[in-house]
N, C-alpha and C. Protein backbone atom coordinates (compact mmCIF):
# COMPACT_ATOMS: atom_id res chain seq x y z
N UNK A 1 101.07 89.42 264.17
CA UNK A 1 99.67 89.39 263.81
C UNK A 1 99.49 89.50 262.29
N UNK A 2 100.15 90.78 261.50
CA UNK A 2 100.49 90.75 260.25
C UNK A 2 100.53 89.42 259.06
N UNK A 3 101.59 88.34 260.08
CA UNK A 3 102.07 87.58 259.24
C UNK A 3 100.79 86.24 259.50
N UNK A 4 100.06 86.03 260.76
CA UNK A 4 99.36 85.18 260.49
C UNK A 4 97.96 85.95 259.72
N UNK A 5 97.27 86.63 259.61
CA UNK A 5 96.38 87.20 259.07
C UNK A 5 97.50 86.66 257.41
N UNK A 6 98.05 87.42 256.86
CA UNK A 6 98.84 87.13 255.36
C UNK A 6 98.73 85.36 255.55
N UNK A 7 99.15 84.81 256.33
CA UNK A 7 98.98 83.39 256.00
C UNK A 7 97.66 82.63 255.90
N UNK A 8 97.37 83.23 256.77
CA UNK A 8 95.59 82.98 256.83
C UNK A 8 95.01 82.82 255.40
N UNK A 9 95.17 83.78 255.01
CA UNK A 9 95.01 84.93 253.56
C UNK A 9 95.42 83.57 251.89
N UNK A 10 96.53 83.89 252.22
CA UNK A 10 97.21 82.59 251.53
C UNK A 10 96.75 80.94 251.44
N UNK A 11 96.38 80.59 252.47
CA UNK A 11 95.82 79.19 253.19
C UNK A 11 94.96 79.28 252.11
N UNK A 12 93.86 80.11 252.59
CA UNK A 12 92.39 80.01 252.06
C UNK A 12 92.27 80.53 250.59
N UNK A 13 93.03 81.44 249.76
CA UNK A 13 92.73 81.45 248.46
C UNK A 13 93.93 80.48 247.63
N UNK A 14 95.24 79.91 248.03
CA UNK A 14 95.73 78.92 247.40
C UNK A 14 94.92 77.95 246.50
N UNK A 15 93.73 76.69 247.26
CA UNK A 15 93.70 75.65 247.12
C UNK A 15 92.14 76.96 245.84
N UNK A 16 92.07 77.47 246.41
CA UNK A 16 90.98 78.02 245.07
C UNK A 16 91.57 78.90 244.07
N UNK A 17 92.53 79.05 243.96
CA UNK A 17 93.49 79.56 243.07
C UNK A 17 94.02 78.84 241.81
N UNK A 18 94.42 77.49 242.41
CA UNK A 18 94.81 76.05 241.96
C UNK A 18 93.61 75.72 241.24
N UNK A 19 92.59 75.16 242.03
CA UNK A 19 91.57 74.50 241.29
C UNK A 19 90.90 75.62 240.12
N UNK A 20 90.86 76.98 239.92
CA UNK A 20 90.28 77.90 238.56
C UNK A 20 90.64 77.70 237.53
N UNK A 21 92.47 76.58 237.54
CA UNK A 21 92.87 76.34 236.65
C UNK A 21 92.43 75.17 235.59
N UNK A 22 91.65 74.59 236.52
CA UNK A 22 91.34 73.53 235.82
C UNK A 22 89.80 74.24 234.71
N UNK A 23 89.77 75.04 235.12
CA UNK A 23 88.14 75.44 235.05
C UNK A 23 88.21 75.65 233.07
N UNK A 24 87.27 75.55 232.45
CA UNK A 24 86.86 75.64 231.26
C UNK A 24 85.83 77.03 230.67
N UNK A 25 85.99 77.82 229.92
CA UNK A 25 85.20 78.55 229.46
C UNK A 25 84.38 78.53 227.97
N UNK A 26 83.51 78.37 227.51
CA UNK A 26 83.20 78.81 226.00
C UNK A 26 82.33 79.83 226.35
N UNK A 27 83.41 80.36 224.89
CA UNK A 27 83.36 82.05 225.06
C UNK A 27 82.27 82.19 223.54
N UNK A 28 81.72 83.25 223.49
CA UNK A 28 80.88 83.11 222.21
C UNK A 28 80.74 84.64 221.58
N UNK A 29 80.99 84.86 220.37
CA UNK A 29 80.55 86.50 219.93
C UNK A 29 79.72 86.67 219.96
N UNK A 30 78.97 87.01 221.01
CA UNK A 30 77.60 87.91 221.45
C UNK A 30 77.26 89.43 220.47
N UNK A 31 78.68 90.02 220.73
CA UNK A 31 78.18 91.45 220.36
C UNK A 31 77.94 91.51 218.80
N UNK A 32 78.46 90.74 218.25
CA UNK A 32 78.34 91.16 216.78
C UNK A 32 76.90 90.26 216.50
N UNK A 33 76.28 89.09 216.99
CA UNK A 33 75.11 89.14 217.16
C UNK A 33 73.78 90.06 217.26
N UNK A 34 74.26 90.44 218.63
CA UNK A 34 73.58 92.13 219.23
C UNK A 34 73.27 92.96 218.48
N UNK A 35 74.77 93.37 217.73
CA UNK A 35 74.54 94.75 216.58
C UNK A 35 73.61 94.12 215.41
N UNK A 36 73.37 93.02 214.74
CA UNK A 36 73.00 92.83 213.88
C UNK A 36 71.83 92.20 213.70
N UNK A 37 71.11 92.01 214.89
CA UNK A 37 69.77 91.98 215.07
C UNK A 37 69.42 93.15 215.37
N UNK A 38 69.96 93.92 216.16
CA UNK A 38 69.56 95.80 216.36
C UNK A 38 69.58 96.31 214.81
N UNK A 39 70.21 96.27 214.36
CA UNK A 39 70.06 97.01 212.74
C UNK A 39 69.17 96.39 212.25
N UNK A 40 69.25 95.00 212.16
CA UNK A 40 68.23 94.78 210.87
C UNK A 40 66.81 95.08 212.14
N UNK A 41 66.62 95.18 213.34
CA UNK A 41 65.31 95.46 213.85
C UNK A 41 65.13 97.19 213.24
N UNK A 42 66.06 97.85 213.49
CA UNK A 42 65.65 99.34 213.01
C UNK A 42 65.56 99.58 212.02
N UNK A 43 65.78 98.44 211.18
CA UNK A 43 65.14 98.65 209.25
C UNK A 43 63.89 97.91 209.28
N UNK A 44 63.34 97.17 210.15
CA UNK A 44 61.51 97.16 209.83
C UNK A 44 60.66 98.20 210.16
N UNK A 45 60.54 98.98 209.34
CA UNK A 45 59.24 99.81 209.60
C UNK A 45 58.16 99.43 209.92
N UNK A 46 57.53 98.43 209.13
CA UNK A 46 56.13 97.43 209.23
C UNK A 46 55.64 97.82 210.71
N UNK A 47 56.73 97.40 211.83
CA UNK A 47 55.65 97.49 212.97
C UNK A 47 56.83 98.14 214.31
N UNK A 48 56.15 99.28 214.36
CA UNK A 48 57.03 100.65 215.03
C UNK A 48 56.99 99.91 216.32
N UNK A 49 58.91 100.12 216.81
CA UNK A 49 59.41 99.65 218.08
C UNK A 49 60.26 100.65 218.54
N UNK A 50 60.48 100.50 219.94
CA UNK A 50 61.51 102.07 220.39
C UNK A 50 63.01 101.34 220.37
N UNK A 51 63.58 102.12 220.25
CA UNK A 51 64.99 101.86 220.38
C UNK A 51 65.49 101.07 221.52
N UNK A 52 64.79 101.08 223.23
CA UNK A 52 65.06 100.50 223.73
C UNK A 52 64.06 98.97 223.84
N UNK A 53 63.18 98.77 222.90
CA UNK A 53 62.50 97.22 222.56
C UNK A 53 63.43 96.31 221.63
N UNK A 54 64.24 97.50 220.49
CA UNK A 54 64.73 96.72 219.85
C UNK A 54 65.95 96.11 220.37
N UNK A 55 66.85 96.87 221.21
CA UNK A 55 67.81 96.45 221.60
C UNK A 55 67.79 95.23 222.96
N UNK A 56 66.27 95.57 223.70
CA UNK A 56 65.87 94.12 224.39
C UNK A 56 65.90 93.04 223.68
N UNK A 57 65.02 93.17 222.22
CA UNK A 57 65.49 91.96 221.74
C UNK A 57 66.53 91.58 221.19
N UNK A 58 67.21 92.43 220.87
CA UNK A 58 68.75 91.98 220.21
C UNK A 58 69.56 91.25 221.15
N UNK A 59 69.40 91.90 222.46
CA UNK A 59 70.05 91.06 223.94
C UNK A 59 69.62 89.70 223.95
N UNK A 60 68.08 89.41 224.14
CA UNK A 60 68.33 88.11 223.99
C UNK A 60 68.60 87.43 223.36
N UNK A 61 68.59 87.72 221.95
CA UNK A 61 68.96 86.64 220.56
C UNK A 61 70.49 86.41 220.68
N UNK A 62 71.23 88.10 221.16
CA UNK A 62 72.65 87.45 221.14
C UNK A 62 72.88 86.48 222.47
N UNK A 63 71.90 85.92 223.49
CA UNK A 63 72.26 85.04 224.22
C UNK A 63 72.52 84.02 223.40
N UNK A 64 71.92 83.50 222.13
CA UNK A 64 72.12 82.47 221.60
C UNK A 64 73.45 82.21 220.98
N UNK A 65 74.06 83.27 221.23
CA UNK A 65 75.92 82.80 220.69
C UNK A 65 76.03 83.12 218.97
N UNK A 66 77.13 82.19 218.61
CA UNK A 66 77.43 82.35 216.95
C UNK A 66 76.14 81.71 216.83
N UNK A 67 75.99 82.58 215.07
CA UNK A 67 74.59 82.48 214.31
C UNK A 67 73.59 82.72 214.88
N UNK A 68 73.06 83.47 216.01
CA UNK A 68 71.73 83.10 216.49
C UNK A 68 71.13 84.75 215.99
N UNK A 69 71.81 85.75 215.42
CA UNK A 69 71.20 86.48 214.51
C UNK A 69 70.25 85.81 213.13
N UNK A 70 71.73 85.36 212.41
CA UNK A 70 70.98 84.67 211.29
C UNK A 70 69.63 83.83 211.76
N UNK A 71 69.98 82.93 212.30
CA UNK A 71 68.92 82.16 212.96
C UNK A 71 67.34 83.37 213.24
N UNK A 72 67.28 83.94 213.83
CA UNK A 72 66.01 84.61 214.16
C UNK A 72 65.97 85.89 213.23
N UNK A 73 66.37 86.07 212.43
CA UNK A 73 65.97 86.93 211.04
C UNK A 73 65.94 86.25 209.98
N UNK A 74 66.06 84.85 209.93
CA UNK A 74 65.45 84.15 209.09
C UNK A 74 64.00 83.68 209.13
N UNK A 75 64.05 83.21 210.52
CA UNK A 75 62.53 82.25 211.06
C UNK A 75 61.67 83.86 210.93
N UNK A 76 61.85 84.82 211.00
CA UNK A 76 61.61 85.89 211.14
C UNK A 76 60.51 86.47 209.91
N UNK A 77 61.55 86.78 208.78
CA UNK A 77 61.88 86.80 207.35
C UNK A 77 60.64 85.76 206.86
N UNK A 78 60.61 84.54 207.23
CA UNK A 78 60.01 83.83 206.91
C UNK A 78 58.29 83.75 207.25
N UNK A 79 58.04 83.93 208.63
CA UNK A 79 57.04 83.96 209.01
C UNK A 79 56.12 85.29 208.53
N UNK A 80 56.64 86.62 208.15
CA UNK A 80 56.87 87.72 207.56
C UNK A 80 56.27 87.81 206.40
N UNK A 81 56.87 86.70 205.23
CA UNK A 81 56.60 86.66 204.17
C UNK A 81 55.00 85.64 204.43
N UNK A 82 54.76 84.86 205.37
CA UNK A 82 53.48 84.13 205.28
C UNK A 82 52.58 84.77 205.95
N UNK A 83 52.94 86.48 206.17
CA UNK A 83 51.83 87.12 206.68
C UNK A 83 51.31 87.37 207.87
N UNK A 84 52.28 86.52 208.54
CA UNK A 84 52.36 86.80 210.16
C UNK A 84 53.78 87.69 210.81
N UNK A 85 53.01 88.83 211.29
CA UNK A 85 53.67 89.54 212.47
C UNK A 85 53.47 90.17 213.61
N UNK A 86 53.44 89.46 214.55
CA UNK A 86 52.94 89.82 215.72
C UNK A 86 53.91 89.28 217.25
N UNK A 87 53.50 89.60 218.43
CA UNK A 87 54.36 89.47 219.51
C UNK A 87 54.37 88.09 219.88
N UNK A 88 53.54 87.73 219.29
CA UNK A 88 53.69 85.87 219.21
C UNK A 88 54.75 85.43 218.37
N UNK A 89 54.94 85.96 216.97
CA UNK A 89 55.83 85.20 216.33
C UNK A 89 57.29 85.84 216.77
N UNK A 90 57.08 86.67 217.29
CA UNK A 90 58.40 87.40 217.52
C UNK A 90 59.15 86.52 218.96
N UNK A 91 58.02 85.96 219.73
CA UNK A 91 58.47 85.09 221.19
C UNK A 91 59.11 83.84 220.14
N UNK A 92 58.55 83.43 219.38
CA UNK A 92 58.95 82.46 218.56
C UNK A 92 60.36 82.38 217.83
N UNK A 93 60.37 83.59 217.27
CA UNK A 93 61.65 83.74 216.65
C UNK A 93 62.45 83.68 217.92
N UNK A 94 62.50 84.53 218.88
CA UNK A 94 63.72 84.12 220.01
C UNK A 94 63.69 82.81 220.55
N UNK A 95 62.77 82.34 220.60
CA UNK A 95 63.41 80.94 220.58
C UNK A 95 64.29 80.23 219.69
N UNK A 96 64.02 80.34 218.76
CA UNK A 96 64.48 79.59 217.68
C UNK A 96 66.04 80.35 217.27
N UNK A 97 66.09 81.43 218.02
CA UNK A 97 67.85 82.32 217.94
C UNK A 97 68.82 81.30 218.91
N UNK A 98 68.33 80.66 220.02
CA UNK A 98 69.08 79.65 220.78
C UNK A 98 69.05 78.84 220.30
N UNK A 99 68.21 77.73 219.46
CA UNK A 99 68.30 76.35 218.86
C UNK A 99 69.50 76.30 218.54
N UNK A 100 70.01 75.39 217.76
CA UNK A 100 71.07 74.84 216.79
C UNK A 100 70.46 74.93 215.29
N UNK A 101 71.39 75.37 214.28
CA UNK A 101 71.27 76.19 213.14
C UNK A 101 70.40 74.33 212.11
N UNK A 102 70.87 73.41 212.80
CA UNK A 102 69.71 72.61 211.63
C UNK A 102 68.42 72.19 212.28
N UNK A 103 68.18 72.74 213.50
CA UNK A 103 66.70 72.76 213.89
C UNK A 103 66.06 73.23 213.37
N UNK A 104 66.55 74.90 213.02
CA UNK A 104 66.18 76.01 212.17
C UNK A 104 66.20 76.05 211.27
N UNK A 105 66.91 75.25 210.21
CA UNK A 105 67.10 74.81 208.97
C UNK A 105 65.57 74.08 208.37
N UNK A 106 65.76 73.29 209.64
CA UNK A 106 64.75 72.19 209.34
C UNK A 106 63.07 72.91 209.56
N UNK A 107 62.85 73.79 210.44
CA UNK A 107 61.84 74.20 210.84
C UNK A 107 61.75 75.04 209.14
N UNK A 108 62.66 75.80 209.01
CA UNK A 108 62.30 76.63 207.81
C UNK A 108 62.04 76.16 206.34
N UNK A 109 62.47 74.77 206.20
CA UNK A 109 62.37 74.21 204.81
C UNK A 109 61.53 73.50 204.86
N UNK A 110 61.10 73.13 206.25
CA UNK A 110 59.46 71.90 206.26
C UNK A 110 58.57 72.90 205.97
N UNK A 111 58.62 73.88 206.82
CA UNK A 111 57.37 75.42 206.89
C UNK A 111 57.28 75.73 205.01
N UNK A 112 58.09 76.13 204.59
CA UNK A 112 58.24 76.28 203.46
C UNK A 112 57.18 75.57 202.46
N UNK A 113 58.03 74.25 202.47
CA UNK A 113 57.57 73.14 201.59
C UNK A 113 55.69 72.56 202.34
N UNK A 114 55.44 72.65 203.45
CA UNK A 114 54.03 72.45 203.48
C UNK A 114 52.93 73.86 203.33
N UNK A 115 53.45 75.03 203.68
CA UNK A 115 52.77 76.20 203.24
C UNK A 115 53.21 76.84 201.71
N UNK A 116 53.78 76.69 200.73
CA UNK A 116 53.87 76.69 199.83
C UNK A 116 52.50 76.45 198.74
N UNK A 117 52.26 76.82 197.81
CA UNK A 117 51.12 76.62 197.42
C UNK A 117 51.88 75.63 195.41
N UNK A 118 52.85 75.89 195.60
CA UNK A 118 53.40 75.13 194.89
C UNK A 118 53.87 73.31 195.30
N UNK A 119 53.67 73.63 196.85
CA UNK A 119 53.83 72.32 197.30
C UNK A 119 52.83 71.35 197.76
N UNK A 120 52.40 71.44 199.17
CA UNK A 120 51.33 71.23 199.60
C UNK A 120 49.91 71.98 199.93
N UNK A 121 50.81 73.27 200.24
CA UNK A 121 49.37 74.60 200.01
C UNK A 121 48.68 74.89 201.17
N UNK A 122 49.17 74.14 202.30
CA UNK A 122 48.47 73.94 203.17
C UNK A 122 48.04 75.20 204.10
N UNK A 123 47.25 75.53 205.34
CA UNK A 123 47.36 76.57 206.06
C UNK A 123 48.54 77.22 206.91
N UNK A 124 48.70 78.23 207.26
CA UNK A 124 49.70 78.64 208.10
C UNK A 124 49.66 78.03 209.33
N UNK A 125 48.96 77.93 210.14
CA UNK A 125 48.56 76.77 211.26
C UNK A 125 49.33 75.32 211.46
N UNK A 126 48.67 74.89 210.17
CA UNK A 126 48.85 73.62 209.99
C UNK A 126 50.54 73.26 209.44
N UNK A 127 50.97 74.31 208.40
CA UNK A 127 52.82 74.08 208.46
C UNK A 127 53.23 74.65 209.47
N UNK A 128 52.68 75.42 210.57
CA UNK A 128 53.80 75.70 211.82
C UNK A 128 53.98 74.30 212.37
N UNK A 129 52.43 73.70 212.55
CA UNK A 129 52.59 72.69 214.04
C UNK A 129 53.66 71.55 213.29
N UNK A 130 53.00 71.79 211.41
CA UNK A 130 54.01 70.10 211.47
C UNK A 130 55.69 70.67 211.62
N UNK A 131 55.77 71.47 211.01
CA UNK A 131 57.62 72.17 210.48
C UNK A 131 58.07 72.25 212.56
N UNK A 132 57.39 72.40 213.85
CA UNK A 132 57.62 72.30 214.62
C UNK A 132 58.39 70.91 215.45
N UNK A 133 57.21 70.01 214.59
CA UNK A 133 57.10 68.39 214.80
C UNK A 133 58.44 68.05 214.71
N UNK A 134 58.70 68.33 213.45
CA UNK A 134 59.62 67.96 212.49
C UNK A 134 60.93 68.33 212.68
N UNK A 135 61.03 69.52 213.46
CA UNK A 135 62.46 70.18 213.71
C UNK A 135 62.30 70.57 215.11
N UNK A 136 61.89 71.52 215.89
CA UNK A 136 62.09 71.40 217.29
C UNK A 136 61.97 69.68 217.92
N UNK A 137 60.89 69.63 217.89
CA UNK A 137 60.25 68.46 218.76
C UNK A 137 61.09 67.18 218.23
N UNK A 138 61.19 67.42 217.16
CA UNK A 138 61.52 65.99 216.80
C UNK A 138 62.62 65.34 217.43
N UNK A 139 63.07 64.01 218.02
CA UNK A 139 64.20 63.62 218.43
C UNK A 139 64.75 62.48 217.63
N UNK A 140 65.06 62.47 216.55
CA UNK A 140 65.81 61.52 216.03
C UNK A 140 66.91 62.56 215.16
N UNK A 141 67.40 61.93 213.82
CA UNK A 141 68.33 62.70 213.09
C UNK A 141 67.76 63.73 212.22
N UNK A 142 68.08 65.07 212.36
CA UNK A 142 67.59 66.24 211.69
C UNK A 142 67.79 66.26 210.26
N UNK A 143 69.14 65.78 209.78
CA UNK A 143 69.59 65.29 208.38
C UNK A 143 68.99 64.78 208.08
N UNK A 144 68.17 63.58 208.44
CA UNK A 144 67.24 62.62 208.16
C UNK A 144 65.86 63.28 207.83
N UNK A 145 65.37 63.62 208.79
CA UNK A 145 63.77 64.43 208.29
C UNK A 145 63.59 65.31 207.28
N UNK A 146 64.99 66.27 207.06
CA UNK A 146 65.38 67.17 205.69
C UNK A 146 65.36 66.55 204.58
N UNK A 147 65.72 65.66 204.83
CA UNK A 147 66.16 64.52 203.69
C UNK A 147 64.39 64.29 202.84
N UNK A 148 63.70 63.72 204.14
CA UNK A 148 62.50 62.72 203.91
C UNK A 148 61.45 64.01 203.21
């Protein structure tokens, strides 16, 4: 009885044993993400969060893998300096912690250059939706729109 139960046993995890090998992983540094959106969240004073808000958001930003700190303490940083901070821009910034680093590139140097008052001057409104256009939404080459 022993030996067919053990074969049994064998039968059925072999052929799935075999095939795990084929299997693929990307692996990503999450934690050093994690820690470094948690710190730089517990150095804003501006707008009081508990220890366990900040580290909710640090969790999700490090879903975004390598860079997705930098990534959302920049868009962050940025929106910050144009005077907006609130639980809206903050849903915003975690988004923009998953993008790819020249979406974010691009979102931050269009935003820039149309709310700038050295540039176009325009409203805060009006450089989110276009710097959105322009870098999330947009589907052609990101190099390209940076460029233009």
């Amino acid at each position: 009885m022993k030996t067919f139960f053990l074969s049994g046993v064998v039968t059925l995890i072999g052929p799935w044993a075999w095939a795990q090998e084929d299997v693929h992983f990307d692996f990503c540094d999450s934690t050093p993400e994690l820690i470094r959106t948690y710190e730089f969240l517990k150095e804003q004073k501006e707008v009081p969060t508990t220890e366990e808000q900040n580290l909710r958001v640090a969790e999700i930003v490090s879903e975004g893998c390598n860079g997705a700190a930098e990534r959302f303490i920049e868009v962050i940083l940025l929106l910050k300096k144009a005077g907006l901070s609130s639980a809206g821009s903050l849903r915003f910034c975690l988004e923009f912690s998953k993008l790819p680093k020249d979406v974010q590139k691009n979102f931050v140097e269009i935003f820039q250059d149309i709310y700038s008052p050295e540039m176009y001057n325009q409203d805060y409104k009006f450089a989110v939706e276009m710097a959105l256009k322009l870098s999330k939404e947009f589907k052609g080459s990101t190099r390209t729109v940076r460029k233009d």
